[in-house]
Protein backbone atom coordinates (compact mmCIF):
# COMPACT_ATOMS: atom_id res chain seq x y z
CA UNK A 1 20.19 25.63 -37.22
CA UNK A 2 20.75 27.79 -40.21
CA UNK A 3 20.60 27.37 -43.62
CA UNK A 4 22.35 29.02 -46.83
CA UNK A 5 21.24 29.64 -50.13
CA UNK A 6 23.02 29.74 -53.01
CA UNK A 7 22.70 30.83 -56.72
CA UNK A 8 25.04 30.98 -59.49
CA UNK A 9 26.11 34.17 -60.81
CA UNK A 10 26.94 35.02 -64.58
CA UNK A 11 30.86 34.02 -64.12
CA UNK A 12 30.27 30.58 -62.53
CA UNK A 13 30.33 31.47 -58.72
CA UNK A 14 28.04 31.51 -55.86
CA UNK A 15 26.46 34.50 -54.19
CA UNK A 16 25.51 32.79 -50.76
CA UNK A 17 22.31 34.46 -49.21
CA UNK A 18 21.32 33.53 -44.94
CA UNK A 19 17.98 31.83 -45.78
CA UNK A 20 16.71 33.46 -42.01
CA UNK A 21 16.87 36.90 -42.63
CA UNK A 22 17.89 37.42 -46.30
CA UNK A 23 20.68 38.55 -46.02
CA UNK A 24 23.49 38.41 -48.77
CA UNK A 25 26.43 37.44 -47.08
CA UNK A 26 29.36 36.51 -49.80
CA UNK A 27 29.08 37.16 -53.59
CA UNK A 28 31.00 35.72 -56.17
CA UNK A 29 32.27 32.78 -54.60
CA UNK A 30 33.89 29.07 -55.52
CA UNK A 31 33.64 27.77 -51.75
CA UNK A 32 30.09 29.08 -50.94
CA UNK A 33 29.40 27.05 -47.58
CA UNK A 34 32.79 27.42 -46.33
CA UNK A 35 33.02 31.05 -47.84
CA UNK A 36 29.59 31.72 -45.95
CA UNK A 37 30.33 30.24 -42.80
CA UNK A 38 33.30 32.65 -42.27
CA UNK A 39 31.32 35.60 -42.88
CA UNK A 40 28.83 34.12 -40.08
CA UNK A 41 31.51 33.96 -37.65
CA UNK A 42 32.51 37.71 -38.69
CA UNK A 43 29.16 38.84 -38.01
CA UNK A 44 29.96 37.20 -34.57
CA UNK A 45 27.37 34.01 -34.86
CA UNK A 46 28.20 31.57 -32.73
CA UNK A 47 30.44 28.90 -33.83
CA UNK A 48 28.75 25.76 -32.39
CA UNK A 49 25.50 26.93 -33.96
CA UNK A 50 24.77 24.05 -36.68
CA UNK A 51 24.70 25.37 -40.67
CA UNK A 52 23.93 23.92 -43.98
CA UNK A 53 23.47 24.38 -47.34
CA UNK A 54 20.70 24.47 -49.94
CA UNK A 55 20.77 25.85 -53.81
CA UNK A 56 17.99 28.32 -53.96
CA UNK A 57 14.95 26.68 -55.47
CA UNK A 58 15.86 22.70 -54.53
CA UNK A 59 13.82 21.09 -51.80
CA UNK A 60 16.64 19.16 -49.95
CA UNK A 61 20.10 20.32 -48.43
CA UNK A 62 23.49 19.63 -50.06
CA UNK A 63 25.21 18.87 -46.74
CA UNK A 64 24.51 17.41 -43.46
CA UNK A 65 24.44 19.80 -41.08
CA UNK A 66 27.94 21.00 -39.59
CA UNK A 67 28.90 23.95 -36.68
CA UNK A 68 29.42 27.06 -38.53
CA UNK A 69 32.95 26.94 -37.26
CA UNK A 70 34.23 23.87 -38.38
CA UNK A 71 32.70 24.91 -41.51
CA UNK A 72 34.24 28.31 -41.51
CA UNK A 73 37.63 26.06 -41.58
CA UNK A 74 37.26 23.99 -44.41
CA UNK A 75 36.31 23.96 -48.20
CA UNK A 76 34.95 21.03 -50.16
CA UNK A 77 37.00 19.33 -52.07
CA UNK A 78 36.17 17.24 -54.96
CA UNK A 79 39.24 15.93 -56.40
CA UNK A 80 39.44 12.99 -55.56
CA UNK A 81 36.87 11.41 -54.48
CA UNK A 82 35.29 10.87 -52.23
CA UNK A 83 34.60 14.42 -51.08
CA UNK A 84 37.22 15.54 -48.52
CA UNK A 85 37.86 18.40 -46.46
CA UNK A 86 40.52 20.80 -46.52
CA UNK A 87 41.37 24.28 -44.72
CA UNK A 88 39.69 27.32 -46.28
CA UNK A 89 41.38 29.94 -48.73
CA UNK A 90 39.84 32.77 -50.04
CA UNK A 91 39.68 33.24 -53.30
CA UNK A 92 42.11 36.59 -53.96
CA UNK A 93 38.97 38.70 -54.74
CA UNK A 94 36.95 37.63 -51.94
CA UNK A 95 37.99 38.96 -48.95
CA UNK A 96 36.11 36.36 -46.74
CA UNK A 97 32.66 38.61 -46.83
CA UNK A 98 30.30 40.85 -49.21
């Protein structure tokens, strides 16, 4: 399993960090798990491999875990509730990776 970390930046977005190796995979970001797990499946992880979520400095996850792929294909989405998937769209400045 793998886990991603995520901070807020200075315009209200994520940068999304692999918590394994450190590496900064997506900055500036609104969907950061779903943002993330794309750029994992760029890098050519696989997509069964189970991922989740964590704000850097908080001792518990934000999600159950999920495969990295379904995750890749979906963003969170809050309105309404209760919290419902939907397919992933980059944000125009994103690009999908750092």
């Amino acid at each position: 399993m793998e886990r991603l970390l995520i901070e807020m930046d200075d315009a209200r977005l994520y940068n999304v960090t692999l918590e394994s190796t450190s590496t900064l995979l997506v900055c500036g970001t609104g969907s950061p798990l779903a943002s993330g797990a794309a750029a994992l499946l760029a890098q050519g992880r696989d997509p069964a491999t189970l991922l989740t979520m964590r704000v850097r400095g908080r001792d518990h996850d934000a999600y159950a875990a999920g495969s990295i792929g379904d995750w890749a294909r979906s963003s969170a989405d809050a309105t309404p509730h209760p919290l419902r998937r939907a397919p992933w769209v980059p944000l125009p400045h994103e690009g999908g990776s750092a």
